[in-house]
C-alpha atoms as a PDB file:
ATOM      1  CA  UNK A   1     109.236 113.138  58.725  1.00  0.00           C
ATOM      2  CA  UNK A   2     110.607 109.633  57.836  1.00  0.00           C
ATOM      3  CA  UNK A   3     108.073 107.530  56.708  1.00  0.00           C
ATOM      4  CA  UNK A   4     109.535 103.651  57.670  1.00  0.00           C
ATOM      5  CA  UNK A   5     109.528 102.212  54.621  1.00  0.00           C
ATOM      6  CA  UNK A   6     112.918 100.727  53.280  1.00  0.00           C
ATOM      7  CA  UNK A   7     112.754 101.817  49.533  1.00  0.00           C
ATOM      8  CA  UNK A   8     116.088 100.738  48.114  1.00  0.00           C
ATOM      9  CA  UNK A   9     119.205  99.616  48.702  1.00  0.00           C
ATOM     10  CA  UNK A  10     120.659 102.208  50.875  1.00  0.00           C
ATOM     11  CA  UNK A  11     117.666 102.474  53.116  1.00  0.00           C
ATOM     12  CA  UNK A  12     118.336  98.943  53.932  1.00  0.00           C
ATOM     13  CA  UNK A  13     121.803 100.015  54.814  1.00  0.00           C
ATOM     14  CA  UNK A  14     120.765 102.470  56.640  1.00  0.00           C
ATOM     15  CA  UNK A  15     118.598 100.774  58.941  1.00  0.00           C
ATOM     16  CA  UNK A  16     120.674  98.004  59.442  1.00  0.00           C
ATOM     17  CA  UNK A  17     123.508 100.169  60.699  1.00  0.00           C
ATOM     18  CA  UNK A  18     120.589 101.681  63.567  1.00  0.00           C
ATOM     19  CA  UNK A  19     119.762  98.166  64.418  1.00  0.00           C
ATOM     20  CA  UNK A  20     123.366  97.675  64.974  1.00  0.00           C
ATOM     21  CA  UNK A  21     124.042 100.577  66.971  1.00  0.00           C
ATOM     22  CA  UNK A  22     120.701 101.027  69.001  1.00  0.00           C
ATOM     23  CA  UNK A  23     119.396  96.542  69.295  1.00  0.00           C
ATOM     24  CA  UNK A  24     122.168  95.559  71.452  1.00  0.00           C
ATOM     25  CA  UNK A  25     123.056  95.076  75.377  1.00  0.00           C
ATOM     26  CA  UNK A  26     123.317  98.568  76.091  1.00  0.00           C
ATOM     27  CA  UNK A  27     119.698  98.959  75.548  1.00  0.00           C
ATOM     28  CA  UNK A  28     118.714  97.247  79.006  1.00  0.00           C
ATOM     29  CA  UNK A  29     120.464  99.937  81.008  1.00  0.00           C
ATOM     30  CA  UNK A  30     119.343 103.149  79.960  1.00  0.00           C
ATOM     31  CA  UNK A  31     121.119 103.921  77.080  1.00  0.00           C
ATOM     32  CA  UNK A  32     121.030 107.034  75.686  1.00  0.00           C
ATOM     33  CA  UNK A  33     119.305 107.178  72.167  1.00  0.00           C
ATOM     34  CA  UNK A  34     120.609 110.641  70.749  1.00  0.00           C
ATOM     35  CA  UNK A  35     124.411 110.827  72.074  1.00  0.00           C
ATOM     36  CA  UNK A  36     125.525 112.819  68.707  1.00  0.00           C
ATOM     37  CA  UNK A  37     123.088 115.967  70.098  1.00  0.00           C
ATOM     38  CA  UNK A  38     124.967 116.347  73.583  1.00  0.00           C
ATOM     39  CA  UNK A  39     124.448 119.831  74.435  1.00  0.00           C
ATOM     40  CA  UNK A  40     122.935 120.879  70.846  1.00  0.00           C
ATOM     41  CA  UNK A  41     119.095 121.337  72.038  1.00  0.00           C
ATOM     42  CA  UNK A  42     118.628 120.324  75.366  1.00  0.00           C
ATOM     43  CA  UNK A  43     117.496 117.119  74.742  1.00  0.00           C
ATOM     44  CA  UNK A  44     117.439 113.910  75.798  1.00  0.00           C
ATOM     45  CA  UNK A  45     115.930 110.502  75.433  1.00  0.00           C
ATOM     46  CA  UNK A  46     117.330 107.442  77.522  1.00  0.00           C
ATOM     47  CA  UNK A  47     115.565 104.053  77.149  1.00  0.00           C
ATOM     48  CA  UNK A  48     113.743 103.869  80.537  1.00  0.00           C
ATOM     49  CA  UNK A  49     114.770 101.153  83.282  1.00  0.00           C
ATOM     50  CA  UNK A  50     112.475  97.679  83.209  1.00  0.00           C
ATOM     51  CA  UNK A  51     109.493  98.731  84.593  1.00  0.00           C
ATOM     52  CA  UNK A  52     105.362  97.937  83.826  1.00  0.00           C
ATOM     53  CA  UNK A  53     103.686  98.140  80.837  1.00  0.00           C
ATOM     54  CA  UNK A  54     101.812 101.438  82.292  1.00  0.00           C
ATOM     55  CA  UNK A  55     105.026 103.199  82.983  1.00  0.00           C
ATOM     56  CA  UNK A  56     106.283 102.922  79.476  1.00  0.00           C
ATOM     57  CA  UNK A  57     103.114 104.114  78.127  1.00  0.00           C
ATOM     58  CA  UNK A  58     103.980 106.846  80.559  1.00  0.00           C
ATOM     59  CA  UNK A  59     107.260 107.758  79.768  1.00  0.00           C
ATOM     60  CA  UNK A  60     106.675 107.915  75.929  1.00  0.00           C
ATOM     61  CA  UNK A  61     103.946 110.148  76.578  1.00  0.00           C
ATOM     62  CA  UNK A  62     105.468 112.459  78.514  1.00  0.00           C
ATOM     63  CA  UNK A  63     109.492 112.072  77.350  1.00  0.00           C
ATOM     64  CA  UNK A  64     108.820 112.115  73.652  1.00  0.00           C
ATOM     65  CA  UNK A  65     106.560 115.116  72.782  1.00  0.00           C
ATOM     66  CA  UNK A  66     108.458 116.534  70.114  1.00  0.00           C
ATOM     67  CA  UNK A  67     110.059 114.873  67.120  1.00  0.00           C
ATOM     68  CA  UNK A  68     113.383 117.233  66.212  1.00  0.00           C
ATOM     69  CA  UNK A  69     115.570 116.586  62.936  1.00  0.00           C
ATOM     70  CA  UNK A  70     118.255 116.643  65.626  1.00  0.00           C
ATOM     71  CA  UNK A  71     117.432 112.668  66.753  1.00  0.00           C
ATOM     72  CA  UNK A  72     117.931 111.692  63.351  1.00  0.00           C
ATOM     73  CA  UNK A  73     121.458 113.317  62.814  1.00  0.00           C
ATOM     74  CA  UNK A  74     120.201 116.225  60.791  1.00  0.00           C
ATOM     75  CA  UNK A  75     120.409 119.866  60.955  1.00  0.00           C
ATOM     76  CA  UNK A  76     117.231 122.008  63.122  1.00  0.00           C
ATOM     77  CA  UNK A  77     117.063 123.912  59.390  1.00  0.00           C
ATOM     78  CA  UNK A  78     115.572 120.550  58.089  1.00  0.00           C
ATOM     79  CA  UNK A  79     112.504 120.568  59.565  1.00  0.00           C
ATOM     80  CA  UNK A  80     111.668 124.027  58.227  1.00  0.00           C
ATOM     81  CA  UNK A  81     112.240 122.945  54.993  1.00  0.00           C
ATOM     82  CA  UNK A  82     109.883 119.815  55.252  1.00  0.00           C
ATOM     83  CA  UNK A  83     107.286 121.800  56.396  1.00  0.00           C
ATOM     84  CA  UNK A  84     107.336 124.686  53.978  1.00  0.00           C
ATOM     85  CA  UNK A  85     107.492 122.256  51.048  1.00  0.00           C
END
């Protein structure tokens, strides 16, 4: 839904703020990437322990089927709207 491209000013701050919050020591123990949706949906998605290159591949493919509006702090109402427009 969100493309990745930093158009202005308050994109920048934005993503600087998830850097902040996601890039830092907490990341090498399984942190957990959506802790605002804590019993919302049922969903989960911890950074995975060290492990091979294989097993990553792995875990993405089988941890992060779906994309929800949920992971990015929005409402589950959001993604009906992107899609019907």
């Amino acid at each position: 839904m969100y493309g990745g491209h930093i158009v202005d000013d308050w994109d920048r701050r934005l993503c600087i703020n998830y850097l902040r919050n996601i890039m830092n020591e907490n990341l090498f123990e399984e942190l957990e990437l959506f802790p605002f949706i804590e019993g919302k949906a049922n969903l989960s998605f911890k950074v995975p322990a060290p492990t091979t290159y294989e097993k990553f591949l792995e875990h993405i493919e089988v941890s992060l089927k779906i994309e929800t509006p949920l992971a990015f702090g929005l409402h589950p109402n959001t993604e009906i709207s992107f899609r019907t427009e």
